[in-house]
Protein backbone atom coordinates (compact mmCIF):
# COMPACT_ATOMS: atom_id res chain seq x y z
CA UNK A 1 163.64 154.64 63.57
CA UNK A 2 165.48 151.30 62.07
CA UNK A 3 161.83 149.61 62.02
CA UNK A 4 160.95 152.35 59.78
CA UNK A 5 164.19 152.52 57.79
CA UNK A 6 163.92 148.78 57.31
CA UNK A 7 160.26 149.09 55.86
CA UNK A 8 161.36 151.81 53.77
CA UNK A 9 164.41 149.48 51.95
CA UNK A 10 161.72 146.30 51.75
CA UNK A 11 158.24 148.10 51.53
CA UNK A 12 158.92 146.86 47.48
CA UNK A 13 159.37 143.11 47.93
CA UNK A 14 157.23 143.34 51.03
CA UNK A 15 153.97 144.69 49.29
CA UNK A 16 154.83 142.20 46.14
CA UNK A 17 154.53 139.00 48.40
CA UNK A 18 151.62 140.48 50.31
CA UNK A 19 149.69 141.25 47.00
CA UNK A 20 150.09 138.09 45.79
CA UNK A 21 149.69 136.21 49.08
CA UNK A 22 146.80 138.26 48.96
CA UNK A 23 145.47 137.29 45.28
CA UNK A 24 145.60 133.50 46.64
CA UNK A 25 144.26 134.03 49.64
CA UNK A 26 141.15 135.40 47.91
CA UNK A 27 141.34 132.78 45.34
CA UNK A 28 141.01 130.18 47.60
CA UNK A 29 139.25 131.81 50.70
CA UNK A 30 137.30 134.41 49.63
CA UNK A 31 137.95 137.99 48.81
CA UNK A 32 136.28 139.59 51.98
CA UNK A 33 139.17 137.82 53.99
CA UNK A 34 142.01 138.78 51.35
CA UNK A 35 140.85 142.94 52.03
CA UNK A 36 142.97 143.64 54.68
CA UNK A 37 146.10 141.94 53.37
CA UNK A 38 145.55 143.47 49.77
CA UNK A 39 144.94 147.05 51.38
CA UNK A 40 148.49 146.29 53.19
CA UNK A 41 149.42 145.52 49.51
CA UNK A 42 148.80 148.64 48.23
CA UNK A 43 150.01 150.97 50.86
CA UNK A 44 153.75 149.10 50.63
CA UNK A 45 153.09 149.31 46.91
CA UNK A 46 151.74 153.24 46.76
CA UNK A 47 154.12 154.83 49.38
CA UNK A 48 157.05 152.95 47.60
CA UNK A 49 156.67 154.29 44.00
CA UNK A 50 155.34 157.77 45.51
CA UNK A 51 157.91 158.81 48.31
CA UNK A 52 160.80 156.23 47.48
CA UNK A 53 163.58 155.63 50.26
CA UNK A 54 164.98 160.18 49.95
CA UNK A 55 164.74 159.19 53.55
CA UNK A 56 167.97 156.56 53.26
CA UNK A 57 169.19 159.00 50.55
CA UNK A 58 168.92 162.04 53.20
CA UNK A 59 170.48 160.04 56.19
CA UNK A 60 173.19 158.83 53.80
CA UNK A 61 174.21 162.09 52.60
CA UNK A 62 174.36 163.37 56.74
CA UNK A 63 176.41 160.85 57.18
CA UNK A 64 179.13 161.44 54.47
CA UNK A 65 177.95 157.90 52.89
CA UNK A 66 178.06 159.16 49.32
CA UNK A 67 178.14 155.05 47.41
CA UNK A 68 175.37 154.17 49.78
CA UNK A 69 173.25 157.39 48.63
CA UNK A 70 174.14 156.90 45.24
CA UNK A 71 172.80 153.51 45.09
CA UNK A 72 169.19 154.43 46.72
CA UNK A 73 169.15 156.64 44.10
CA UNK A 74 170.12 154.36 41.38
CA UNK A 75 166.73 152.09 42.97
CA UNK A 76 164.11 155.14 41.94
CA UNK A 77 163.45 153.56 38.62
CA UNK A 78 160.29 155.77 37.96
CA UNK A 79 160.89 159.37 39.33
CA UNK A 80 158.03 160.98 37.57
CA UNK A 81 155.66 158.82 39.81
CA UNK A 82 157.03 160.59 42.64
CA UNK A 83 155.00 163.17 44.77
CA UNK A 84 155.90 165.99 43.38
CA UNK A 85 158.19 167.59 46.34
CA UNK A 86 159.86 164.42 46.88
CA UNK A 87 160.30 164.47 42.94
CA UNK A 88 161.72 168.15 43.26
CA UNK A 89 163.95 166.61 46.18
CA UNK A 90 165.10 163.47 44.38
CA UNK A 91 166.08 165.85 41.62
CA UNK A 92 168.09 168.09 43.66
CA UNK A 93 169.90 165.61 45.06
CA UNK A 94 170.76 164.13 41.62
CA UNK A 95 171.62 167.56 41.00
CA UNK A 96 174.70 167.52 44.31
CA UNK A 97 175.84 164.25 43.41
CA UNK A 98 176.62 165.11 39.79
CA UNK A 99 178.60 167.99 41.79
CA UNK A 100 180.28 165.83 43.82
CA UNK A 101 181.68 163.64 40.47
CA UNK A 102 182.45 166.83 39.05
CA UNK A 103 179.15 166.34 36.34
CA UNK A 104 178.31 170.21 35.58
CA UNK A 105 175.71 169.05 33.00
CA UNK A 106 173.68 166.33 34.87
CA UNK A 107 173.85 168.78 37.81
CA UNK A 108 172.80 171.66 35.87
CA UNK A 109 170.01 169.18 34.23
CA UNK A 110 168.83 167.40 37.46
CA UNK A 111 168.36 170.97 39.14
CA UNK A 112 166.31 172.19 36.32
CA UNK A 113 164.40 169.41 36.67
CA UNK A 114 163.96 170.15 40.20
CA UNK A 115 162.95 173.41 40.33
CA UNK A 116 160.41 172.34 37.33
CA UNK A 117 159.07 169.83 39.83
CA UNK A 118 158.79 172.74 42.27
CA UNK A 119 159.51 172.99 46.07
CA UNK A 120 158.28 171.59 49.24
CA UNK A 121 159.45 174.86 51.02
CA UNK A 122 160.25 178.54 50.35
CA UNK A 123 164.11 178.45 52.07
CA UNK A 124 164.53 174.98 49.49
CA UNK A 125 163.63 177.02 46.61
CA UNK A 126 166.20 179.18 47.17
CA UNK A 127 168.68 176.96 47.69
CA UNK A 128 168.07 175.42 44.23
CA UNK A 129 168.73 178.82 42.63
CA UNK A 130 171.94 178.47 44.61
CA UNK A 131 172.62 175.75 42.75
CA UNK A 132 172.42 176.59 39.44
CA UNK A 133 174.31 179.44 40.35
CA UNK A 134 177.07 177.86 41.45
CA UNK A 135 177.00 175.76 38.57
CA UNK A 136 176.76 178.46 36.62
CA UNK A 137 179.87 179.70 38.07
CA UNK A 138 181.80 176.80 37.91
CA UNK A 139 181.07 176.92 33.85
CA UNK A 140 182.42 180.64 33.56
CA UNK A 141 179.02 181.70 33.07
CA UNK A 142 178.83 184.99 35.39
CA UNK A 143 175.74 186.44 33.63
CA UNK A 144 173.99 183.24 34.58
CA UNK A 145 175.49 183.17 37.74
CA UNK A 146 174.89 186.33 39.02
CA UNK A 147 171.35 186.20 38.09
CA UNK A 148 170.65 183.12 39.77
CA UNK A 149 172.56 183.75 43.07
CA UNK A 150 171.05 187.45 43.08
CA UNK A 151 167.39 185.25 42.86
CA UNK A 152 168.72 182.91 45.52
CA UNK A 153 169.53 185.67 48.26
CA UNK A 154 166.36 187.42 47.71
CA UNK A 155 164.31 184.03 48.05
CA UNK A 156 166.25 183.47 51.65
CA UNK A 157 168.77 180.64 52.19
CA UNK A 158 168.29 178.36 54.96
CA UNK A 159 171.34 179.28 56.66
CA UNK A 160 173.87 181.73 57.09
CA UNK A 161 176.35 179.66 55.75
CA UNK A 162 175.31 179.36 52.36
CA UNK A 163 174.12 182.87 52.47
CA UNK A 164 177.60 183.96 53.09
CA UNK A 165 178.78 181.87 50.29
CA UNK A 166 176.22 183.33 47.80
CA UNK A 167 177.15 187.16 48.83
CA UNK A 168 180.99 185.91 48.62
CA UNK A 169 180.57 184.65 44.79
CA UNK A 170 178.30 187.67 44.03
CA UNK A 171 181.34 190.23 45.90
CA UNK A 172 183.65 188.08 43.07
CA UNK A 173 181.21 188.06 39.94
CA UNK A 174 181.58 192.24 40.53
CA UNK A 175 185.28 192.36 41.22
CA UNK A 176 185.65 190.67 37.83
CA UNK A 177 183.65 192.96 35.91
CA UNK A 178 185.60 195.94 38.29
CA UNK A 179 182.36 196.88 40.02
CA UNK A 180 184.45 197.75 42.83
CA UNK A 181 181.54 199.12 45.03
CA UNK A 182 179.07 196.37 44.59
CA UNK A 183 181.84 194.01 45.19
CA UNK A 184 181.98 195.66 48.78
CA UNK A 185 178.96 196.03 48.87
CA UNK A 186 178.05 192.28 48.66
CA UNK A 187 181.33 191.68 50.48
CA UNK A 188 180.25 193.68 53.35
CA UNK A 189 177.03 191.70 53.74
CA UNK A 190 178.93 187.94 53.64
CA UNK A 191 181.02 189.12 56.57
CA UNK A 192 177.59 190.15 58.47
CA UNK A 193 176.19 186.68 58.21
CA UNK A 194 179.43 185.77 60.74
CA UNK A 195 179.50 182.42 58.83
CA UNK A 196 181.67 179.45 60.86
CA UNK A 197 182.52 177.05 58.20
CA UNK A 198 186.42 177.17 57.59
CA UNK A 199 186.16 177.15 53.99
CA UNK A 200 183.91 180.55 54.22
CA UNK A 201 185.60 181.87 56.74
CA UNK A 202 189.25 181.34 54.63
CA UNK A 203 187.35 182.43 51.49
CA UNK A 204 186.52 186.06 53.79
CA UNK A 205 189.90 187.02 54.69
CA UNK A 206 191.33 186.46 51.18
CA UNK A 207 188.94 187.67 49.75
CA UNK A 208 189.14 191.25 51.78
CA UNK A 209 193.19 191.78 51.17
CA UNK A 210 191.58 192.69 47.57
CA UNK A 211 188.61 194.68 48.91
CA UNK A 212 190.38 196.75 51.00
CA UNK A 213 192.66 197.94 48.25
CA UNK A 214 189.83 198.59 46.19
CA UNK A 215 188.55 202.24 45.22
CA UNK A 216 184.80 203.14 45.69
């Protein structure tokens, strides 16, 4: 695992010096004996610009290490030359870092730009119309919202977590436009997911003093 983590942060420099140790080498040996170190060239050189270190990012992000993922990211000088799912996941990713700096626009960009770039898995797609929705949210834009988070649920959600948090914001988008029973409606299915997270969990029984005084 660190062998691989360390050829991910150096494959750059690494396949640099082996390209041009390998340009000399044929220069002054012969090109049939440069192959193998040229080949080794363009592997460091191909997987770098095509896959990039989202591993690092990923691993940084598990581990709460938000300046360290922020400046693998800030290393990706040429997204578009990314495979396209990593390119969709680089974007996303751009996309909950502007969150976490409180950057509604660049997330709302960055996640447009990711689901553009499309998605290396049907529960991932989903979770990018989660996104927007909650971005969409967080603007005061509940037409947009709801739309999105509607799309999101039907897609599936990787968890039950963020399911539960998708029904809970959907349940609120209704009480605010007093659509009392779609509010318990959506309501109803948050509490089924039996989500664990505290925040959820809080957001649940606050949310159903309201419900339960609701008509419909």
């Amino acid at each position: 695992m660190k062998a691989l983590n360390l050829f991910i942060r150096y494959r750059l420099p690494l396949g640099i010096i082996l390209l041009l140790g390998g340009i000399a080498l044929g220069a002054s040996v012969g090109w049939w004996e440069a192959t193998i170190v040229l080949v080794l060239a363009v592997i460091c050189l191909v997987t770098h610009f095509m896959f990039g270190p989202m591993r690092l990012v990923q691993e940084a992000v598990e581990a709460g290490d938000i300046d360290t993922a922020m400046a693998m990211m800030n290393t990706i000088k040429f997204p578009k030359l990314l495979y396209k799912p990593i390119q969709s996941v680089y974007y996303f990713m751009q996309s909950n870092l502007a969150m976490y700096n409180k950057d509604l626009d660049k997330a709302e960009a960055t996640i447009r730009q990711s689901i553009k770039s499309g998605s290396p898995m049907k529960e991932y797609e989903g979770m990018q119309y989660f996104q927007l929705g909650t971005i969409a949210y967080q603007k005061n834009d509940l037409k947009e919202a709801d739309s999105n988070l509607k799309k999101a649920v039907r897609m599936g959600l990787p968890d039950k977590e963020n399911t539960a948090a998708a029904l809970l914001t959907l349940a609120s988008i209704a009480m605010s436009r007093r659509d009392f029973k779609t509010a318990k409606d959506f309501f109803r299915r948050a509490k089924a997911q039996k989500p664990t997270t505290a925040q959820i969990v809080s957001q649940i029984k606050e949310m159903d003093k309201y419900i339960s005084r609701m008509p419909g």
